[in-house]
C-alpha atoms as a PDB file:
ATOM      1  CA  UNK A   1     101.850 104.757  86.883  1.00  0.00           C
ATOM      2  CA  UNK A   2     103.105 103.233  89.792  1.00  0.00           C
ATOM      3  CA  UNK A   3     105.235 105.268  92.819  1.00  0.00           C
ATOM      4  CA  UNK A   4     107.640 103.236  95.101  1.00  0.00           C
ATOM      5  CA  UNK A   5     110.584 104.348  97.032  1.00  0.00           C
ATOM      6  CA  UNK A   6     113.398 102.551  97.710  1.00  0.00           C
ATOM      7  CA  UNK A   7     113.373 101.020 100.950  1.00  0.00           C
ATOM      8  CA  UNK A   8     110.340 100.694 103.150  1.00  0.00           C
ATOM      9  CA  UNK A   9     111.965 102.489 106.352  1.00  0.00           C
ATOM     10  CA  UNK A  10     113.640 105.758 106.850  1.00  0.00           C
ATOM     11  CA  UNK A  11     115.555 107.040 109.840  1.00  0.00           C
ATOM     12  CA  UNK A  12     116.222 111.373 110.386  1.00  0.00           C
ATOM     13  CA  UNK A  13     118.658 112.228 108.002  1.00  0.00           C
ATOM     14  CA  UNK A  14     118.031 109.539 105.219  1.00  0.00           C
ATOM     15  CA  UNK A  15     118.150 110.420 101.799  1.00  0.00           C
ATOM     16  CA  UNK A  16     114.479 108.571 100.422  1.00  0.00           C
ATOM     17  CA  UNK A  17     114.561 107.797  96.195  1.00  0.00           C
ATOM     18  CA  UNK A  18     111.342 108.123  95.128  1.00  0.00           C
ATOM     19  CA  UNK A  19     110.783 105.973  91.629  1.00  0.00           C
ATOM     20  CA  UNK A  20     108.448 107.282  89.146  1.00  0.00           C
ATOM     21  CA  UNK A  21     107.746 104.113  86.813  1.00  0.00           C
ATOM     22  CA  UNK A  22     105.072 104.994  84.084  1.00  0.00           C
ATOM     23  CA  UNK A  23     103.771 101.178  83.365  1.00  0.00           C
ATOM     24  CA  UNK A  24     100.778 102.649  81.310  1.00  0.00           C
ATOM     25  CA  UNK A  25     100.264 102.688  77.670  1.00  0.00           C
ATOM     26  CA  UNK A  26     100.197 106.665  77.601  1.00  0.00           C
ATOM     27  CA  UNK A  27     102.519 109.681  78.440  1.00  0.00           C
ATOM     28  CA  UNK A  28     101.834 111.014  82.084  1.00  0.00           C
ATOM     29  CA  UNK A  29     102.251 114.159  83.210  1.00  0.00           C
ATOM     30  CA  UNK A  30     102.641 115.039  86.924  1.00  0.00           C
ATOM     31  CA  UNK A  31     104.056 118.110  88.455  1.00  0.00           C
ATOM     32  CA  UNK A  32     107.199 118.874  90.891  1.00  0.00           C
ATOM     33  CA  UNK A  33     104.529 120.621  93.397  1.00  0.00           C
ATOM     34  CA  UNK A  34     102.102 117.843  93.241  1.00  0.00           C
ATOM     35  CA  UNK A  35     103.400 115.446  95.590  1.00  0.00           C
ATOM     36  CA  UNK A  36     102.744 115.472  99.308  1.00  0.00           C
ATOM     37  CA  UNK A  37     103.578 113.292 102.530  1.00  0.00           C
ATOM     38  CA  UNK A  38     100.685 111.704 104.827  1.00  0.00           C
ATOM     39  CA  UNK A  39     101.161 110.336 107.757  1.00  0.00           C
ATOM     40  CA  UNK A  40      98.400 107.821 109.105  1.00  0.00           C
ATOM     41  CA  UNK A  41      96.675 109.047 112.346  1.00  0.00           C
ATOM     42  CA  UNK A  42      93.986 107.463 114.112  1.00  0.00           C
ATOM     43  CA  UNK A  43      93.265 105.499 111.273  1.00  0.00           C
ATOM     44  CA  UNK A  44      93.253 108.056 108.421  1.00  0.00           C
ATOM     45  CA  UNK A  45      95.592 109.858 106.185  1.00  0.00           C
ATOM     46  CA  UNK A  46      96.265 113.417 106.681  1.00  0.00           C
ATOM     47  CA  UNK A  47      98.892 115.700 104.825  1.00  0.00           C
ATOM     48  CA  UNK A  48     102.018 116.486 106.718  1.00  0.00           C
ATOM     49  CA  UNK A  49     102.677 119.667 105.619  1.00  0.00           C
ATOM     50  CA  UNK A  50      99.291 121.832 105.422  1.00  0.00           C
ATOM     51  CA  UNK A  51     101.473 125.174 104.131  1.00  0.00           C
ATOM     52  CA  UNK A  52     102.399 125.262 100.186  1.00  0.00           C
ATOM     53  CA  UNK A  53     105.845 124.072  99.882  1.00  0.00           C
ATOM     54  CA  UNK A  54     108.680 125.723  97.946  1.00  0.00           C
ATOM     55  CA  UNK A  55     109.301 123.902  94.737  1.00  0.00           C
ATOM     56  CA  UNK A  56     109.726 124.396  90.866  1.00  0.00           C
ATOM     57  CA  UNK A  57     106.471 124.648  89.009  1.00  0.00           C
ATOM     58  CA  UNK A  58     107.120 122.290  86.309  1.00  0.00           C
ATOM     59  CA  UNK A  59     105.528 119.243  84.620  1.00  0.00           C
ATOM     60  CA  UNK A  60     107.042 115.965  84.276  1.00  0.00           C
ATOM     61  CA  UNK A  61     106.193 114.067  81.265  1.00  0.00           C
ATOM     62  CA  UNK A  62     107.055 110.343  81.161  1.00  0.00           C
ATOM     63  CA  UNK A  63     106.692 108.382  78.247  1.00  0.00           C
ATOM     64  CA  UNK A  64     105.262 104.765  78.510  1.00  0.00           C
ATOM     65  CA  UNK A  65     107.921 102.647  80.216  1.00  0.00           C
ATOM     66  CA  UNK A  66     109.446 105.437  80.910  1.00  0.00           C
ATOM     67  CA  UNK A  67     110.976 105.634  84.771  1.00  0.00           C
ATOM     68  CA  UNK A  68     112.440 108.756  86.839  1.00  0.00           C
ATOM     69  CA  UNK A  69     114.304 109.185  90.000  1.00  0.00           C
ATOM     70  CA  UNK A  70     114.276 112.130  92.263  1.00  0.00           C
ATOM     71  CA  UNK A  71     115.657 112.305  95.927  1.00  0.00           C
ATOM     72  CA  UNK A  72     114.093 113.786  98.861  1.00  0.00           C
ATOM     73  CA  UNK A  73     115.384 113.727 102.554  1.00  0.00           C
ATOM     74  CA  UNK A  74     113.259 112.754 105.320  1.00  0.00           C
ATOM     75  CA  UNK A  75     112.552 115.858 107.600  1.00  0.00           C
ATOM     76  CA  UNK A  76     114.373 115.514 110.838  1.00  0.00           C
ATOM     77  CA  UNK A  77     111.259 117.365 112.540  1.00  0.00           C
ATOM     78  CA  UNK A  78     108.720 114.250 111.213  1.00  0.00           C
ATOM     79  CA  UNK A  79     107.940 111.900 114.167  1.00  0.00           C
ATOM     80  CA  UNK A  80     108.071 108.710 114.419  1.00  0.00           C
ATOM     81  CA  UNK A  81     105.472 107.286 112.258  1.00  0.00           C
ATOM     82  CA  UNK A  82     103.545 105.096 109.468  1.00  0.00           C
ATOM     83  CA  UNK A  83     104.031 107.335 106.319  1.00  0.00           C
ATOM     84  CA  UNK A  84     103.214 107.571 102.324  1.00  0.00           C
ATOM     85  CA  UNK A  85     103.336 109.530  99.177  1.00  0.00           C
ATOM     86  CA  UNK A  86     100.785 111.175  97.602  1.00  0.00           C
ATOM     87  CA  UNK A  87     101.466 112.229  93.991  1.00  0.00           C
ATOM     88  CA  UNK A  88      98.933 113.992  91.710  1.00  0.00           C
ATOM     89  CA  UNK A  89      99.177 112.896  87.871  1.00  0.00           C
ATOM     90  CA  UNK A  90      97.756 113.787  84.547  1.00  0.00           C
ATOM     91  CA  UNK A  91      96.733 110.465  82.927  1.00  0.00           C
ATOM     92  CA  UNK A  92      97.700 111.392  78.712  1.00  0.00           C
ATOM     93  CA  UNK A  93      98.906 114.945  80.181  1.00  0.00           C
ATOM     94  CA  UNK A  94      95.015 115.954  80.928  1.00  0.00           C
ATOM     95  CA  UNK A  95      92.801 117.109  83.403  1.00  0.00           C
ATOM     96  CA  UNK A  96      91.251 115.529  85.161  1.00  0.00           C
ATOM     97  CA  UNK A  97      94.177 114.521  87.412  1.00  0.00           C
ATOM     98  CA  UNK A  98      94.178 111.601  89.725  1.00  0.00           C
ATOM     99  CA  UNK A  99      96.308 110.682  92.469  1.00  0.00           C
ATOM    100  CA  UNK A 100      98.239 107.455  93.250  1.00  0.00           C
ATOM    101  CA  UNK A 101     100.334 106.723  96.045  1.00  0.00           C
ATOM    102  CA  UNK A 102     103.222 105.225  97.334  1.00  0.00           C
ATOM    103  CA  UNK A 103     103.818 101.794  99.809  1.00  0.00           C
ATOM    104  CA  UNK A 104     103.196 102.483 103.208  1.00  0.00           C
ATOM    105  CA  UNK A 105     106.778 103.349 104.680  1.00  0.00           C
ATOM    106  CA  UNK A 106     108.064 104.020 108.235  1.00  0.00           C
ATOM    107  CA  UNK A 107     110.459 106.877 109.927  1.00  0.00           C
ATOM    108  CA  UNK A 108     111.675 106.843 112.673  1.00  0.00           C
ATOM    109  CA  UNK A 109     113.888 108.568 115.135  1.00  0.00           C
ATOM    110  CA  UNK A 110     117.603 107.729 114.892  1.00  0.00           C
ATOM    111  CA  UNK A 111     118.610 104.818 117.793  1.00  0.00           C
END
């Protein structure tokens, strides 16, 4: 299963696609509340947002070669930064889940 987004740099107020691409030879599952943002600090990766988020509890299934798109804007509040996804998926729709993540990315402030 592979994650990418669609450009590697983001400015406040951007719009980011987020490309799930299931490249496996089994149906994934992954989850609308499974995905997070890190941001690298002092050399590690550490969640953006340590509250739950708001979202729809439901599970994605993708079929192999099976691709989805879903659009999420960049926070205006994030600073300026080196960034990446983190999305939690269910190899054959099962436990145990693993996580995979996206290319490192950049925001930064508008100017």
């Amino acid at each position: 299963m592979l994650l990418v987004t669609d450009r590697t740099e983001y400015v406040h107020g951007d719009t980011m696609e987020v490309h799930f691409i299931n490249n496996s030879d089994e149906s994934v599952g992954y989850g609308a509340c499974s995905r997070s943002l890190e941001r690298r600090t002092g050399g590690e990766w550490r969640p953006v947002f340590e509250e739950p988020q708001v979202c729809i509890a439901i599970l994605y299934v993708l079929k192999p070669g099976e691709r989805r798109v879903e659009r999420q804007p960049v926070d205006a509040t994030l600073p300026a930064g080196t960034y990446r996804l983190r999305q939690r998926i269910m190899p054959g729709t099962m436990l145990p889940e693993k996580s995979i993540f996206s290319p490192v990315l950049t925001i930064r402030a508008p100017g």
